[in-house]
C-alpha atoms as a PDB file:
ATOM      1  CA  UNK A   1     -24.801  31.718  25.247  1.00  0.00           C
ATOM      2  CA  UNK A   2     -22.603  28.802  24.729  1.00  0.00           C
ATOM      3  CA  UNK A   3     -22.981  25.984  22.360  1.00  0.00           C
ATOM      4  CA  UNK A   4     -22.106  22.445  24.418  1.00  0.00           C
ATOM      5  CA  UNK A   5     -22.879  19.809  21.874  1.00  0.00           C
ATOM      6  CA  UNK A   6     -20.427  18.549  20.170  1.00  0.00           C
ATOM      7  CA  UNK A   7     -19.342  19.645  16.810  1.00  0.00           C
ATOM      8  CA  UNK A   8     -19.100  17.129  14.180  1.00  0.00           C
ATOM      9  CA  UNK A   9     -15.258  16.244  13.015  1.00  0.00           C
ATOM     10  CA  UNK A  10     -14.495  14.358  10.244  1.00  0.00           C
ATOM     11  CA  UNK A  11     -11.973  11.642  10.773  1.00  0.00           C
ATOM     12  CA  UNK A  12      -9.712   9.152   9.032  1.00  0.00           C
ATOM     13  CA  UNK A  13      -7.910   5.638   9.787  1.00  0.00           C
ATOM     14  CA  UNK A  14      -4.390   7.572  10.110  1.00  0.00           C
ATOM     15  CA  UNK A  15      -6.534   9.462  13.327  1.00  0.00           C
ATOM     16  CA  UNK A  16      -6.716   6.412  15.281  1.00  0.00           C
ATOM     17  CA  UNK A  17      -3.636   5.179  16.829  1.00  0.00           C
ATOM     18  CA  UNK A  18      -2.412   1.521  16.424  1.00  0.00           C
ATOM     19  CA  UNK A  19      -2.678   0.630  19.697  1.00  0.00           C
ATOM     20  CA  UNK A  20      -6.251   1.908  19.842  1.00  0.00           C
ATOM     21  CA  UNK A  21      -6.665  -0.263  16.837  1.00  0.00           C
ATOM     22  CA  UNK A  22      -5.282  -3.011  18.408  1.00  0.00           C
ATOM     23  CA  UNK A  23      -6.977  -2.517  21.750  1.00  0.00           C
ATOM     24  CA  UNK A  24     -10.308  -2.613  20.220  1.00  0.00           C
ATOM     25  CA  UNK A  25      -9.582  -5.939  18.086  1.00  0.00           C
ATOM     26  CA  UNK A  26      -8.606  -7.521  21.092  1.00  0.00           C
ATOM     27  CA  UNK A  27     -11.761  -6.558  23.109  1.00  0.00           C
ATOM     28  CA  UNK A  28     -14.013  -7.998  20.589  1.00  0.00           C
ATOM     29  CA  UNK A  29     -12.005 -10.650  19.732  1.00  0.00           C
ATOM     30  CA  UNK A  30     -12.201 -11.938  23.623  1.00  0.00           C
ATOM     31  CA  UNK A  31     -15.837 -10.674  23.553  1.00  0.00           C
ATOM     32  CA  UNK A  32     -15.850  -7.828  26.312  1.00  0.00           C
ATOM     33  CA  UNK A  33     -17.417  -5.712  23.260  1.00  0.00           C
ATOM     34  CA  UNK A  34     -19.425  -5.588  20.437  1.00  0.00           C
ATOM     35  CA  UNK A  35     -18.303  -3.461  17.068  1.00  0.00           C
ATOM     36  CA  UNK A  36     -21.328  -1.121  17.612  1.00  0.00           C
ATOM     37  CA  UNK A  37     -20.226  -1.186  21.428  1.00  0.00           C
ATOM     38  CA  UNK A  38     -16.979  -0.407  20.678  1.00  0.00           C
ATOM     39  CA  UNK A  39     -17.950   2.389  18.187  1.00  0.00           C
ATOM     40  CA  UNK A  40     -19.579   4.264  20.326  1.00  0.00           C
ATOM     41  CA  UNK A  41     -17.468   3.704  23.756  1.00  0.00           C
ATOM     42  CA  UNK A  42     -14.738   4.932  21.542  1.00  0.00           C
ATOM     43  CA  UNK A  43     -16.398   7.708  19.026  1.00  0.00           C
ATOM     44  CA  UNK A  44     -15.530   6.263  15.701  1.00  0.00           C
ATOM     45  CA  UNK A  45     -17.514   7.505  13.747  1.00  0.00           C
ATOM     46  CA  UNK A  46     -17.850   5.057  10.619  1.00  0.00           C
ATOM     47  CA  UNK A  47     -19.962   1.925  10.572  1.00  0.00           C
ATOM     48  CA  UNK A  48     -17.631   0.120   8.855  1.00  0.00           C
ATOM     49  CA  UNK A  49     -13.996   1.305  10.331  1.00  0.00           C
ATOM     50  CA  UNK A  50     -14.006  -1.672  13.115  1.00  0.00           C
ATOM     51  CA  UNK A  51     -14.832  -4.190  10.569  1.00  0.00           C
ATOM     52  CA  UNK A  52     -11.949  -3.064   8.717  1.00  0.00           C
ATOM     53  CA  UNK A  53      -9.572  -2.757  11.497  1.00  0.00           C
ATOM     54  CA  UNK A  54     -10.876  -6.645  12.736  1.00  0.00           C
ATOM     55  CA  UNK A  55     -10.038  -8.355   8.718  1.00  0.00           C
ATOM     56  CA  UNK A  56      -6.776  -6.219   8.826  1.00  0.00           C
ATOM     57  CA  UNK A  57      -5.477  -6.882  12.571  1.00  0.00           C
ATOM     58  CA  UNK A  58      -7.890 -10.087  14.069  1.00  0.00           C
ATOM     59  CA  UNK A  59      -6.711 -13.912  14.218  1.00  0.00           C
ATOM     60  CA  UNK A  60      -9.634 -14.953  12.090  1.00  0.00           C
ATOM     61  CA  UNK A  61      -9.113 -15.861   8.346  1.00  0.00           C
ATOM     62  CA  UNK A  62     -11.950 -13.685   6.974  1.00  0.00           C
ATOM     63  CA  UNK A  63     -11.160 -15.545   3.744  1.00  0.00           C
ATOM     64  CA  UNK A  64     -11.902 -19.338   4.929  1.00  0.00           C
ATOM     65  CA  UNK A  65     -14.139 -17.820   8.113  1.00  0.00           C
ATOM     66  CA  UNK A  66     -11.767 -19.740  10.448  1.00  0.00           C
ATOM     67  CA  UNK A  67      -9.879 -18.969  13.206  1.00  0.00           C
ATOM     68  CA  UNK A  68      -6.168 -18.974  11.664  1.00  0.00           C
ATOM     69  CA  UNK A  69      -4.489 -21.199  15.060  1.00  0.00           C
ATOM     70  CA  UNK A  70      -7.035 -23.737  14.015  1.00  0.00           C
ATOM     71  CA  UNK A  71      -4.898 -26.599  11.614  1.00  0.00           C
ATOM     72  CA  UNK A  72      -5.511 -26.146   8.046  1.00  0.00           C
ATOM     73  CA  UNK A  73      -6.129 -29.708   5.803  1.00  0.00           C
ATOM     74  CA  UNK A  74      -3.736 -30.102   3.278  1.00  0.00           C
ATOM     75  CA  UNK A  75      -6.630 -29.271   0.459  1.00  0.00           C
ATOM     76  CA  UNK A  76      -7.253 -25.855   2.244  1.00  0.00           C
ATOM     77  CA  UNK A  77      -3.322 -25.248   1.888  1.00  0.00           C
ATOM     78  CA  UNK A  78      -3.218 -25.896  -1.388  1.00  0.00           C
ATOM     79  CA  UNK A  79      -6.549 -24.240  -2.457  1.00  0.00           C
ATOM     80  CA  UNK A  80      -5.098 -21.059  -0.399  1.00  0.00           C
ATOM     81  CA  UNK A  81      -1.770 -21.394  -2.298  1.00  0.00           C
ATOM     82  CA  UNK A  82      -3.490 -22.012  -6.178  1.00  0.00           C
ATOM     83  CA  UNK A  83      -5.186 -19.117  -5.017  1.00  0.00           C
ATOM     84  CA  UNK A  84      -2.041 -16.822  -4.284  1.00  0.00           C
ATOM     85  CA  UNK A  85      -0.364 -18.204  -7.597  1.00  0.00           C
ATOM     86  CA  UNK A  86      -3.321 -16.811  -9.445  1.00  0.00           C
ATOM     87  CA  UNK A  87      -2.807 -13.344  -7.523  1.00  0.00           C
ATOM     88  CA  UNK A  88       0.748 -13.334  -8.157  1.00  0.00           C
ATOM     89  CA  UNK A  89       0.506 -14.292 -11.855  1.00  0.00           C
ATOM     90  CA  UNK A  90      -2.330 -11.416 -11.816  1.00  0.00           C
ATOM     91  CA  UNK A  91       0.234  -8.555 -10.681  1.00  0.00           C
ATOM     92  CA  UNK A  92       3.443 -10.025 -12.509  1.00  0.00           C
ATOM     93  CA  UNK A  93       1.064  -9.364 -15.656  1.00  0.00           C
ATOM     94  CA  UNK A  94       0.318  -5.912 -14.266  1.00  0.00           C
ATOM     95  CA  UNK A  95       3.888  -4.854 -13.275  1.00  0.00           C
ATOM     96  CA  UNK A  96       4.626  -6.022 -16.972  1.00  0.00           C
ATOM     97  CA  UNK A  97       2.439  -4.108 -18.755  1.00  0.00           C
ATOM     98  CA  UNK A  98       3.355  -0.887 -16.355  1.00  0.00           C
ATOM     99  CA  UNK A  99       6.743  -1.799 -17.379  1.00  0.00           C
ATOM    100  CA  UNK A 100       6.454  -2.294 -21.038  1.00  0.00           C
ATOM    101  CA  UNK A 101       4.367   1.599 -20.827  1.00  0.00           C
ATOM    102  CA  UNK A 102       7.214   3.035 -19.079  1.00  0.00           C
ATOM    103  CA  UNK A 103       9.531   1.766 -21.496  1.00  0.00           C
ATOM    104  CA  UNK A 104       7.453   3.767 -23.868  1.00  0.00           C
ATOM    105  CA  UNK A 105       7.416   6.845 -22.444  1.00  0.00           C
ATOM    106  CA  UNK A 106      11.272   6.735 -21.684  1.00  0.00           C
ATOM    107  CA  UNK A 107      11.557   6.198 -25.592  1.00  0.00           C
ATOM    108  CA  UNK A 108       9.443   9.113 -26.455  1.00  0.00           C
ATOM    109  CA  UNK A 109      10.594  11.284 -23.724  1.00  0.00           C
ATOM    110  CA  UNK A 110      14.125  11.188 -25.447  1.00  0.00           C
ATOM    111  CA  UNK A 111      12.977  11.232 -28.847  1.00  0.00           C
ATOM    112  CA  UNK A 112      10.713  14.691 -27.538  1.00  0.00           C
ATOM    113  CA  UNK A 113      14.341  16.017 -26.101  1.00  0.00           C
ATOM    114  CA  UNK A 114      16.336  14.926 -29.201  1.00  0.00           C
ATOM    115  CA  UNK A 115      13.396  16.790 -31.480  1.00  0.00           C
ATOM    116  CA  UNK A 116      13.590  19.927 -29.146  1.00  0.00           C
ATOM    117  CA  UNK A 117      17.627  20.229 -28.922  1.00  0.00           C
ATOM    118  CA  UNK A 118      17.400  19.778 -32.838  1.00  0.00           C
ATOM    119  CA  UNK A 119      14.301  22.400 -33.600  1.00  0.00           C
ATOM    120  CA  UNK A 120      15.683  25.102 -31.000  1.00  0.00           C
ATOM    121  CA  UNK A 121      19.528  24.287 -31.045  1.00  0.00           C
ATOM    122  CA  UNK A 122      20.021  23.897 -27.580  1.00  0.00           C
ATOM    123  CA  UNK A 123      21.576  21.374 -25.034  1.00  0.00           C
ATOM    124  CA  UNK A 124      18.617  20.278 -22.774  1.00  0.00           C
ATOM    125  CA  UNK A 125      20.344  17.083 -20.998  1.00  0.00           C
ATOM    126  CA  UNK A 126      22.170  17.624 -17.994  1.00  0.00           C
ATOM    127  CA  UNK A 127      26.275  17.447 -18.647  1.00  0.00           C
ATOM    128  CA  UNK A 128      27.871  16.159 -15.453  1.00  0.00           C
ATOM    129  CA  UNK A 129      30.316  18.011 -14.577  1.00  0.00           C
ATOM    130  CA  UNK A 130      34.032  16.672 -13.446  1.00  0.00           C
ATOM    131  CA  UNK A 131      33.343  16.233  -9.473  1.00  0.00           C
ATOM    132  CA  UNK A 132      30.082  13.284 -10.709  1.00  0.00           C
ATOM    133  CA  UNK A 133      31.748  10.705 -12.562  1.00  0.00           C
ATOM    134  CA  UNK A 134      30.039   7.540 -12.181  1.00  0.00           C
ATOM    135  CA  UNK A 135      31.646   4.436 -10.891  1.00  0.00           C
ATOM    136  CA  UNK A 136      32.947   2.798 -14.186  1.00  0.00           C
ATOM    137  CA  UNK A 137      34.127   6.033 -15.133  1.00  0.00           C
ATOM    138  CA  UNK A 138      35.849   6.614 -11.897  1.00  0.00           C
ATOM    139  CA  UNK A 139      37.505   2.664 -12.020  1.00  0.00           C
ATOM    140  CA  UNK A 140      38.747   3.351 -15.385  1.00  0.00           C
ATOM    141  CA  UNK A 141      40.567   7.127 -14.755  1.00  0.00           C
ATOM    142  CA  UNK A 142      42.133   5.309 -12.255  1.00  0.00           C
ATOM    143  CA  UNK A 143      43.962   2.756 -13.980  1.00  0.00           C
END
């Protein structure tokens, strides 16, 4: 006997094409659809994929809830721009930090090699050989 329902599949964003993406946006958008239409015309399975897919690819600022080809007043430009400042000031102070740490670990990465080729006696860094001079090195053999 055979089994004709349909078997449950699992599925991510990266299954759905852009244009599919795209397509649906634009169906709601001009309101030939709903998102629950749409879902199930289309079998996506998650409740909240369209939403996602409408803040990410739709002409409405989801931030301000306005259409984005409607003219912004010159406070709403400069609230929107104090407000990318503060994200940009947030992630230069992130990129910092994750800079400062990696600075770290470069200093006790060598210090760990220096410690090992000490303790066992051996060369662990890479030697280049003659064929991978760098630049500088090559501009100065030259002259």
């Amino acid at each position: 006997m055979e089994d004709n329902t349909k078997r449950y599949e699992k599925r991510t964003q990266k299954d759905y094409s852009m244009s599919l993406k795209l397509q649906i946006v634009q169906s709601i958008e001009r309101g030939e659809l709903s998102a629950t239409d749409a879902r199930r015309k289309y079998g996506i399975q998650g409740d909240s994929t369209i939403l996602k897919w409408l803040r990410k690819y739709s002409t409405f600022d989801w931030e301000n809830q306005t259409p984005n080809h409607m003219p912004k007043s010159p406070e709403q430009k400069i609230m929107e721009l104090e407000q990318q400042l503060k994200l940009l000031e947030k992630q230069k102070a992130f990129l910092e930090e994750q800079v400062k740490t990696a600075d770290k670990k470069a200093t006790i990465f060598d210090m760990m090699i220096d410690l090992a080729e000490k303790e066992y006696n051996i060369s662990i860094r890479k030697n280049s050989l003659p064929g991978q001079l760098t630049n500088t090195e090559r501009k100065t053999k030259k002259r």
